[in-house]
Protein backbone atom coordinates (compact mmCIF):
# COMPACT_ATOMS: atom_id res chain seq x y z
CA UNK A 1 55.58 33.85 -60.28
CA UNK A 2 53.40 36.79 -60.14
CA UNK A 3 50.08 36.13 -61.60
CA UNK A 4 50.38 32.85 -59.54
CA UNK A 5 51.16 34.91 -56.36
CA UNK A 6 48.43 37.20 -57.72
CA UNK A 7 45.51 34.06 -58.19
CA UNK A 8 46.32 32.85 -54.61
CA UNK A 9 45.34 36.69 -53.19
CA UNK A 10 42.74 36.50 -55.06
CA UNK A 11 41.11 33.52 -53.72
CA UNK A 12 42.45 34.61 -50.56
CA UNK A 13 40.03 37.87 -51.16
CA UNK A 14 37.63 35.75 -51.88
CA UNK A 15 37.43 33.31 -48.75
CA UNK A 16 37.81 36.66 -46.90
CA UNK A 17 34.41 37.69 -48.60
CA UNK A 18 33.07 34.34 -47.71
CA UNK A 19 33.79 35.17 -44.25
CA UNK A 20 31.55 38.19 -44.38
CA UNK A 21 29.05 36.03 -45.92
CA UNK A 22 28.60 32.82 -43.57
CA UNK A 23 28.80 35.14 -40.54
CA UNK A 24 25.39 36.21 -41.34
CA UNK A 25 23.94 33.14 -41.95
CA UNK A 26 25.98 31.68 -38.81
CA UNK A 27 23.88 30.47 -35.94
CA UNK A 28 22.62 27.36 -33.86
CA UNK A 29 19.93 26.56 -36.40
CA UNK A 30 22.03 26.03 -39.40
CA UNK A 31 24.16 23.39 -39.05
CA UNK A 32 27.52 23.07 -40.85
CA UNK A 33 27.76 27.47 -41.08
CA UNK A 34 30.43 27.17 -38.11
CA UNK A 35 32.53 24.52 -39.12
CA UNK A 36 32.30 26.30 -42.98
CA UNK A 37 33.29 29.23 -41.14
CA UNK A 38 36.36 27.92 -39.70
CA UNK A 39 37.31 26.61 -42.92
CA UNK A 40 37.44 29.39 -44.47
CA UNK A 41 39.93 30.88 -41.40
CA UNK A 42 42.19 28.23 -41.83
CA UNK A 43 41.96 28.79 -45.82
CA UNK A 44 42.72 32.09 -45.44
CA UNK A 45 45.76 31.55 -43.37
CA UNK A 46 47.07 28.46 -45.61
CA UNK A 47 46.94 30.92 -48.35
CA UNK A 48 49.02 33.88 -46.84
CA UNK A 49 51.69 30.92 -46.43
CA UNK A 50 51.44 29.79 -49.82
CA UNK A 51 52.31 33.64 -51.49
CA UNK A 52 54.58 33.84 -49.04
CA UNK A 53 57.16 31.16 -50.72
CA UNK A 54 59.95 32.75 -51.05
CA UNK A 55 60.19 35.23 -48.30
CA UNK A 56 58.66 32.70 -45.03
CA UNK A 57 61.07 30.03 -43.94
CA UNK A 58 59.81 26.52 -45.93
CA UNK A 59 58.88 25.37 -42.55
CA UNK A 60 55.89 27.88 -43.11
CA UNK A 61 55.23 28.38 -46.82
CA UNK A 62 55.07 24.36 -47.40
CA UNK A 63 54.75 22.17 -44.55
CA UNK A 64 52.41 25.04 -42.12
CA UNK A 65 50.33 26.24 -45.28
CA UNK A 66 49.41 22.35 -46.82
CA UNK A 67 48.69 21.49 -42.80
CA UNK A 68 46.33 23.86 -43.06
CA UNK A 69 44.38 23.96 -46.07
CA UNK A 70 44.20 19.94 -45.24
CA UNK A 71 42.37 20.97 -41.94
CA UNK A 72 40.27 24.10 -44.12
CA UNK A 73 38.98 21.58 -46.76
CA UNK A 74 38.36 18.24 -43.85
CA UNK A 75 36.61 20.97 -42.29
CA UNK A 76 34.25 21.99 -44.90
CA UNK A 77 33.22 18.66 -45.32
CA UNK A 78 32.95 18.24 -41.42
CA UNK A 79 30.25 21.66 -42.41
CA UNK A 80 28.43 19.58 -44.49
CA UNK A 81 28.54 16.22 -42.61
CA UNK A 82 26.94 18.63 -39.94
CA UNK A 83 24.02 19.42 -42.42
CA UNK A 84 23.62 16.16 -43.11
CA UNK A 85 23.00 15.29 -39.45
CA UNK A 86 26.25 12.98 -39.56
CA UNK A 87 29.01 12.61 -37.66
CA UNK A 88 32.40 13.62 -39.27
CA UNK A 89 35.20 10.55 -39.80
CA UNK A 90 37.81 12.26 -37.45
CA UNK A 91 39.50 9.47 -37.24
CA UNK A 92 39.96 9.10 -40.50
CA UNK A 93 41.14 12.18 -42.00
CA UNK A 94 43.45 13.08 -39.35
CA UNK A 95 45.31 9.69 -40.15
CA UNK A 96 44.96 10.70 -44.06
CA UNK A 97 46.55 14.35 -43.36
CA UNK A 98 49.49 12.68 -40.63
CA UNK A 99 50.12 10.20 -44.41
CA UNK A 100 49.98 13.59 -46.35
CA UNK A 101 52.35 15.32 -43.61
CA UNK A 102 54.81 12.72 -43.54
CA UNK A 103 55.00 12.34 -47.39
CA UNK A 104 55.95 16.02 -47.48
CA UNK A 105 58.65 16.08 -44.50
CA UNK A 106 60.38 13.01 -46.41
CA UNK A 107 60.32 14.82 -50.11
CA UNK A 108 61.09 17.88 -48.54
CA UNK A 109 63.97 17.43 -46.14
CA UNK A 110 64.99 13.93 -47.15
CA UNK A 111 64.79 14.19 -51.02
CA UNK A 112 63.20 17.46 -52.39
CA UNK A 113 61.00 16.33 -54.78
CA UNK A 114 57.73 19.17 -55.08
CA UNK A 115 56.29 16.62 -57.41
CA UNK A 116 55.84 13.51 -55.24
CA UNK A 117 54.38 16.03 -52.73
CA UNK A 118 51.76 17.72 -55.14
CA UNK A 119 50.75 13.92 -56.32
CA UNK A 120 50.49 13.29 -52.30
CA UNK A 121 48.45 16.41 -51.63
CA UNK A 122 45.96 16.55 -54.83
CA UNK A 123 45.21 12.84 -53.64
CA UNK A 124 44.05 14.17 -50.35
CA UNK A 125 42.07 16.97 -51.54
CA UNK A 126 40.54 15.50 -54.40
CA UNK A 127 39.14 12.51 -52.04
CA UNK A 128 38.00 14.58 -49.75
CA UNK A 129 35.69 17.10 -52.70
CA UNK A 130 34.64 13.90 -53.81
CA UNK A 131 33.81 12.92 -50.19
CA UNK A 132 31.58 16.20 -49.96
CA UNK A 133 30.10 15.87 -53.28
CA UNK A 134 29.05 12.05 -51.99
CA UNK A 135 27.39 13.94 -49.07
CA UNK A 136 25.63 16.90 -50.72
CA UNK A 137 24.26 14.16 -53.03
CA UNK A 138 22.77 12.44 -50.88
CA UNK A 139 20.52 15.29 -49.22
CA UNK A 140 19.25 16.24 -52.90
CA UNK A 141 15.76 16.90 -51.75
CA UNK A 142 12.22 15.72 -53.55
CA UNK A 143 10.35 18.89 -52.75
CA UNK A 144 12.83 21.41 -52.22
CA UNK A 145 14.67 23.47 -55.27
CA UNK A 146 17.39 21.27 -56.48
CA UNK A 147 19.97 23.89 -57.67
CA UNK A 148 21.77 24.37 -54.57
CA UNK A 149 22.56 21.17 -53.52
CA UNK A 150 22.97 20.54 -57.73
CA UNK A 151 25.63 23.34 -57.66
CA UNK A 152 27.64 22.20 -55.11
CA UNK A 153 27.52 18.69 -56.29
CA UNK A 154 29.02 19.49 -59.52
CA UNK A 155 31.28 21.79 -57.81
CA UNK A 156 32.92 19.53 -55.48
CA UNK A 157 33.26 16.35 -58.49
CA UNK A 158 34.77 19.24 -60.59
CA UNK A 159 37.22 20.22 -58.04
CA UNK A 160 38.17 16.48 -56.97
CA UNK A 161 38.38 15.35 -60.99
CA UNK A 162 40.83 18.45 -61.33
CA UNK A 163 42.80 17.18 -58.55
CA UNK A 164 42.97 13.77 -60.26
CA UNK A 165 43.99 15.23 -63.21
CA UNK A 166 46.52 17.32 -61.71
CA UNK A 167 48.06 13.95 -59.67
CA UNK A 168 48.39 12.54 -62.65
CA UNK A 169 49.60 14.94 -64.83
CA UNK A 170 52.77 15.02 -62.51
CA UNK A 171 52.96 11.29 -61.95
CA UNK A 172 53.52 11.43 -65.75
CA UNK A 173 56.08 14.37 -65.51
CA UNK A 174 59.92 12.95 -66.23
CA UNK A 175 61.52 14.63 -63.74
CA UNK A 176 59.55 15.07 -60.39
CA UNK A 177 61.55 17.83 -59.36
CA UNK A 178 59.68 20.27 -61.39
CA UNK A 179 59.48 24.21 -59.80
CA UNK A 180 55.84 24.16 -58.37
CA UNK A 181 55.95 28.35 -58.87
CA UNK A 182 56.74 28.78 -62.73
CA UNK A 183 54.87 30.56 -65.03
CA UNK A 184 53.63 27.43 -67.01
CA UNK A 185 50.39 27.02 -68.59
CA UNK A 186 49.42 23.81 -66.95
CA UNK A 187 50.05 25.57 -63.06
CA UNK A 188 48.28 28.54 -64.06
CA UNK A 189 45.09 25.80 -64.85
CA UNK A 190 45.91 24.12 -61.09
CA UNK A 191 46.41 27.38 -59.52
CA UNK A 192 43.20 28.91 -61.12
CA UNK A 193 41.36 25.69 -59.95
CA UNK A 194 42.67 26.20 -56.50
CA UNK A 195 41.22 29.48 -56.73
CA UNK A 196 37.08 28.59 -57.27
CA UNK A 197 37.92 25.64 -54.72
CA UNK A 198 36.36 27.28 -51.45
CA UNK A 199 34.71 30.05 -53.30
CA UNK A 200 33.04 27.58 -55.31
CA UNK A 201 32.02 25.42 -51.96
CA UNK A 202 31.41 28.19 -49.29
CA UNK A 203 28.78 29.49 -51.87
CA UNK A 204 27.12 26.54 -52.47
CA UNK A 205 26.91 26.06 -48.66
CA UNK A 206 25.62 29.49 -48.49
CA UNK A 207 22.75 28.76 -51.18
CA UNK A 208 21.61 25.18 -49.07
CA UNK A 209 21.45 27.11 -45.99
CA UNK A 210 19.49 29.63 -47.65
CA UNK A 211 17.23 26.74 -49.31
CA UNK A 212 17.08 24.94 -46.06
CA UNK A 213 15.86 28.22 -44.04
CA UNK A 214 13.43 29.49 -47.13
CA UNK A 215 11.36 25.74 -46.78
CA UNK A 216 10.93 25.63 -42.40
CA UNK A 217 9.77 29.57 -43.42
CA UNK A 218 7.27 28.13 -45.91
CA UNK A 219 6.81 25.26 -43.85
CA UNK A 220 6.04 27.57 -40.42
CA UNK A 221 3.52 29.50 -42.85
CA UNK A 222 1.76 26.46 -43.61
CA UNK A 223 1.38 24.34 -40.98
CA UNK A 224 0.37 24.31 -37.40
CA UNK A 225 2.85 24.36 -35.16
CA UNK A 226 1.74 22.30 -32.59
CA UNK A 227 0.13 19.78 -34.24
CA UNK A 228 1.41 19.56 -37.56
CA UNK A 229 -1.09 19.97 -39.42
CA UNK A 230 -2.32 22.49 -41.66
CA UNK A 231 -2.64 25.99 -41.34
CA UNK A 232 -5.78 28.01 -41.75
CA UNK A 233 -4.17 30.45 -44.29
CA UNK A 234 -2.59 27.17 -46.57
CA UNK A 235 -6.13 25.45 -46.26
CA UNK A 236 -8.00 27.87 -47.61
CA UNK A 237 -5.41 28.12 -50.72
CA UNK A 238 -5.31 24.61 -51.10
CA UNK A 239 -9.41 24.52 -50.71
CA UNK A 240 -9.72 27.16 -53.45
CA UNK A 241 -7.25 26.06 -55.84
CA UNK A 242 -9.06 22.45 -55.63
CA UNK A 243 -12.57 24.22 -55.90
CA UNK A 244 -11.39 26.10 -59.27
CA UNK A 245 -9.86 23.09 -60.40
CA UNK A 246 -13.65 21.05 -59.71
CA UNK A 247 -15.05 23.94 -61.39
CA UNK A 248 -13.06 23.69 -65.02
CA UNK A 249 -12.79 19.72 -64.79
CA UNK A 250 -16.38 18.60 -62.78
CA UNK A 251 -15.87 16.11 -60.49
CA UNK A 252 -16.60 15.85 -56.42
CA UNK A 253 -15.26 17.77 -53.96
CA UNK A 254 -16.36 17.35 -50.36
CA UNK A 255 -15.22 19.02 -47.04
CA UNK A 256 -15.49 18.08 -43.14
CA UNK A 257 -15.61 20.50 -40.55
CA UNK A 258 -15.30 18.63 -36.83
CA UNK A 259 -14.71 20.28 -33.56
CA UNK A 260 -13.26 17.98 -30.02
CA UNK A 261 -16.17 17.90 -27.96
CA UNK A 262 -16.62 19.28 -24.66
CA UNK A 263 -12.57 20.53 -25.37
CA UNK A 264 -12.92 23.56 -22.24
CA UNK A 265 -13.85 20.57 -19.53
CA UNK A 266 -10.31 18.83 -20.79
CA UNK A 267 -8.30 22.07 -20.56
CA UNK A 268 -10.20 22.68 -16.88
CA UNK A 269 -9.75 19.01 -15.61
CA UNK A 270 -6.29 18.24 -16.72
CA UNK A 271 -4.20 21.51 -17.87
CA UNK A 272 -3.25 23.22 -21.45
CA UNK A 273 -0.23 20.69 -22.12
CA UNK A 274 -2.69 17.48 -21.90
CA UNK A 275 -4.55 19.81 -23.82
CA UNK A 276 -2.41 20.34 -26.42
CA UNK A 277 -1.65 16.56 -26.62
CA UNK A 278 -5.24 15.65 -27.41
CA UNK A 279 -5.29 18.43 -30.27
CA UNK A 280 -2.12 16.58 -32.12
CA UNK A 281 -3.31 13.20 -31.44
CA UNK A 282 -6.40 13.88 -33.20
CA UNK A 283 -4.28 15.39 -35.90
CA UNK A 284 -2.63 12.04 -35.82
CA UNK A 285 -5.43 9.79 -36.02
CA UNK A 286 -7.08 12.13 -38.12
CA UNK A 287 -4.35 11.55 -40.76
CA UNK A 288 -3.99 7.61 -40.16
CA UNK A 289 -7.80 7.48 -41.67
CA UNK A 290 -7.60 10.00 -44.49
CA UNK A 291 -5.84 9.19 -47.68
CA UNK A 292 -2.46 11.01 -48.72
CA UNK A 293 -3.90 13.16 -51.36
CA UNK A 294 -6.56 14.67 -48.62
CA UNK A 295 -5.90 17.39 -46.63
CA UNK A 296 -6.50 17.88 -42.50
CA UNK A 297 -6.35 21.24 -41.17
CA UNK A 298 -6.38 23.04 -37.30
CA UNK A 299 -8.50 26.22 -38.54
CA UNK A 300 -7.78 27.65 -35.07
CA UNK A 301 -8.61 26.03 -31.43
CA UNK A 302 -10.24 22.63 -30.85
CA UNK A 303 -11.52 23.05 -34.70
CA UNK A 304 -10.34 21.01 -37.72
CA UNK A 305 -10.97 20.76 -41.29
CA UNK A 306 -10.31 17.53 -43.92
CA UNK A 307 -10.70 18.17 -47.73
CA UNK A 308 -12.07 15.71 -50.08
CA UNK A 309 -10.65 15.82 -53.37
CA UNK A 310 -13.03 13.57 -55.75
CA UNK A 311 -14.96 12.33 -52.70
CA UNK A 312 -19.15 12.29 -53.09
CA UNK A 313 -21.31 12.62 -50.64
CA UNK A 314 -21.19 9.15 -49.68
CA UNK A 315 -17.90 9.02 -49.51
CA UNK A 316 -17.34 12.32 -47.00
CA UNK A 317 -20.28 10.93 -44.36
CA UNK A 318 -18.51 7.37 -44.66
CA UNK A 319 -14.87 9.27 -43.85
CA UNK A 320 -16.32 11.10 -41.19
CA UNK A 321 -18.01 7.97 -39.53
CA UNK A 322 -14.58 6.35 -39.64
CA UNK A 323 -13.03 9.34 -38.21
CA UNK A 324 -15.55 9.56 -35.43
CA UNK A 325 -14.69 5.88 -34.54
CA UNK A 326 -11.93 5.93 -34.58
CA UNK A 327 -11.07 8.97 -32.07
CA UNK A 328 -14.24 7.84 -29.51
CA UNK A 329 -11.95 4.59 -29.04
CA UNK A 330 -8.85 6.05 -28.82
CA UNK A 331 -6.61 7.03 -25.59
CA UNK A 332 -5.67 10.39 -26.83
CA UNK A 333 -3.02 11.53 -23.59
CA UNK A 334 -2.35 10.39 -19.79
CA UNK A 335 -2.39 12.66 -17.11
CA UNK A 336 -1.55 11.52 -13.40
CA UNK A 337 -2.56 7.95 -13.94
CA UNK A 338 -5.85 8.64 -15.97
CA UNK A 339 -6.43 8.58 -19.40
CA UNK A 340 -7.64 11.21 -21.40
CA UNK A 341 -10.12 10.36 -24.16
CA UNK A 342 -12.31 12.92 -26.47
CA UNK A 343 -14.72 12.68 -29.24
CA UNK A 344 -15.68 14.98 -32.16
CA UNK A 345 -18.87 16.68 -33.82
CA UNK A 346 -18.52 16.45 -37.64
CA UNK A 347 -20.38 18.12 -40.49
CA UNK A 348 -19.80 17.08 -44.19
CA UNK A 349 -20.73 19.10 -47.29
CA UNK A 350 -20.33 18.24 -50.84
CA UNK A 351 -19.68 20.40 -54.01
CA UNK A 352 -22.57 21.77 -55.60
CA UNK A 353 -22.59 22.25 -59.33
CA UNK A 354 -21.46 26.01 -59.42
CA UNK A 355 -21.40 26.54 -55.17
CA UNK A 356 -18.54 29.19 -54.22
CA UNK A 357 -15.84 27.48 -51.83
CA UNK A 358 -17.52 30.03 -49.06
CA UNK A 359 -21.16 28.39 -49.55
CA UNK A 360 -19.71 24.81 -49.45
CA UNK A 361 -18.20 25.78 -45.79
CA UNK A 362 -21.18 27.14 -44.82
CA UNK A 363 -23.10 24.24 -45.57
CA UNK A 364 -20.53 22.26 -43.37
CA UNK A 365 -20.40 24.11 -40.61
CA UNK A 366 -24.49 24.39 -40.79
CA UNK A 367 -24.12 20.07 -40.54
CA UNK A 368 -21.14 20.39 -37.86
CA UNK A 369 -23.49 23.00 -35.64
CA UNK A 370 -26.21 19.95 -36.16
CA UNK A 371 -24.27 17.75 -34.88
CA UNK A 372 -23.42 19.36 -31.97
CA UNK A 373 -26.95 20.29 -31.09
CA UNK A 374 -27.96 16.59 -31.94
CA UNK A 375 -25.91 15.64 -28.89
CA UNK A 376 -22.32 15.39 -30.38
CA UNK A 377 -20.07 12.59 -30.97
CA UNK A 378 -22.10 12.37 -34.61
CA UNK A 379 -21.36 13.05 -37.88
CA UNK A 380 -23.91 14.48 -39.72
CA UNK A 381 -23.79 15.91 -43.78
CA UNK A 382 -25.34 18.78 -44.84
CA UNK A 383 -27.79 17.04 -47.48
CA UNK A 384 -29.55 15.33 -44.59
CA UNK A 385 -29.67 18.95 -42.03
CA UNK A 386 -31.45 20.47 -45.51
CA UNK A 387 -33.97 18.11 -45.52
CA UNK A 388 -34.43 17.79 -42.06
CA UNK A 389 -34.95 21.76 -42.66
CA UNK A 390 -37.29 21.22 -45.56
CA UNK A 391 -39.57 18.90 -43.17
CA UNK A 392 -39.99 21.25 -40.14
């Protein structure tokens, strides 16, 4: 009876620790820390009933503490439901636990039989880890690291096959009857399992909240916020890994540099926000004629960049026409019954056999300042501003 008592304050110590834990990763931006939060209340409080058998009345130890560690493990899965971005089956559960409670009024007061109502409430709380294992499965994400959301998958089948195990096991018992307190091997196992149950969960909630906030960080780092597309700082990594890479391997490399022409006049004529809206649109369309494996940038104002991998020369001035195109026909934002179009200056460079990244921009933004003085809405590459040079 004591090391029993003794496991259940432990993972009563435990949830408390939890507590101190989700509170400070608790806010509005991660969703499911508030309902995991709660859950860990209500397991906390189920708990003090439970090693209080014994010295509570029944109507507190049994009925009062299973109520409640129904309502602590429906709500961690309403926590992750909540991460998921889906709504939690209210309906359902509350139905399952009103089952579970009436099961346990009838074997309690009507016939005492503790086994029928351990069979009753493993049932419930092993459908309900295998309910959040379901759900943490299904957010396993591509880029992300997987061991979070791994962890608590195996966590939560663990838990609900012990509970299986441990419904059957007493379904298999002769006499039903059996004291749910001795000092038996088989409820030290159940107890112990009890124990990692909302350890085991709140810290794998805790690691895919951490996961979730580390990737918006990294994403915030490297990408533009308002238009989505790169940042300076990742461009120039990507651009320079890509250049070494061209450097050990050979093959092309090219780079556009293209600015929105005449971009003041739009901010003047029809405010910042229509503004803005032109700078993601041309993002947008920017991306719609790329390929995937190419890279568009915002290097700071009305300025953009697109890397090449493996394109020639040909190639980049061909992109860049297509690009031009396809923004000087293209409504970009409305403003008070008028649409807003813009078109773009573009200068192309290609890799030269053993060119620094820095040259290769230079050489682009050399074609891209051509263009411009050429009377913009061009594209222009850098070969054909050199020999332009060469002539004058």
């Amino acid at each position: 009876m004591l090391s029993l008592v003794s496991l259940i304050l432990e993972t009563m110590a435990l949830s408390v620790v939890m507590l101190f834990v989700l509170s400070s990763v608790t806010c509005e931006e991660n969703s499911g820390t508030r309902e995991w939060f709660r859950a860990n209340i209500l397991a906390v409080a189920a708990l003090l009933g439970y090693a209080g058998r014994g010295m509570l009345p029944d109507v507190l130890s049994i009925e009062a503490a299973n109520l409640l560690f129904m309502a602590a493990i429906s709500m961690m899965l309403a926590g992750f439901r909540r991460y998921e971005g889906k709504t939690f089956p209210t309906k359902l559960l509350a139905g399952g636990m009103a089952v579970v409670m009436a099961v346990i009024l009838v074997f309690h007061y009507g016939v005492d039989l503790p086994g029928v109502r351990v069979i009753t409430v493993s049932i419930f709380h092993g459908g309900v880890c295998f309910a959040i294992g379901m759900t943490v499965r299904r957010m396993i994400p591509a880029s992300q690291p997987h061991y979070p959301f791994l962890f608590t998958v195996v966590a939560a089948f663990a838990l609900a096959f012990g509970y299986a195990v441990r419904a059957v096991h007493y379904m298999l018992l002769p006499n039903l009857a059996v004291p749910l307190f001795a000092s038996t091997v088989w409820n030290t196992v159940y107890f112990s399992l009890g124990t990692l149950a909302f350890p085991g969960l709140t810290l794998g909630a805790v690691m895919m909240t951490n996961a979730r906030s580390l990737a918006k960080a990294a994403y915030a780092a490297d990408h533009d916020h308002l238009t989505g597309a790169c940042s300076r700082r990742a461009f120039f990594q990507l651009a320079e890994r890509e250049h070494m890479r061209k450097l050990r391997t050979g093959g092309d490399l090219s780079v556009l540099l293209f600015d929105a022409d005449h971009f003041k006049a739009i901010n003047d004529s029809f405010g910042h926000a229509v503004g803005d809206q032109v700078l993601a649109e041309i993002v947008k369309c920017t991306q719609k004629v790329i390929r995937n494996i190419d890279v568009c940038a915002r290097l700071g104002g009305e300025e953009f960049a697109v890397l090449l991998p493996g394109a020639d020369a040909g190639t980049a001035i061909s992109v860049a026409e297509r690009l031009r195109a396809a923004l000087e026909g293209a409504v970009l934002a409305t403003s008070a019954n008028a649409s807003v179009t813009c078109t773009v200056s573009i200068g192309s460079a290609t890799l030269q056999p053993q060119e620094t990244l820095a040259a290769l921009l230079v050489r682009a933004d050399r074609a891209l300042y051509a263009a411009k003085s050429a009377g913009r809405n061009r594209a222009m590459c850098a070969e054909d501003v050199r020999r332009i040079e060469v002539g004058t």
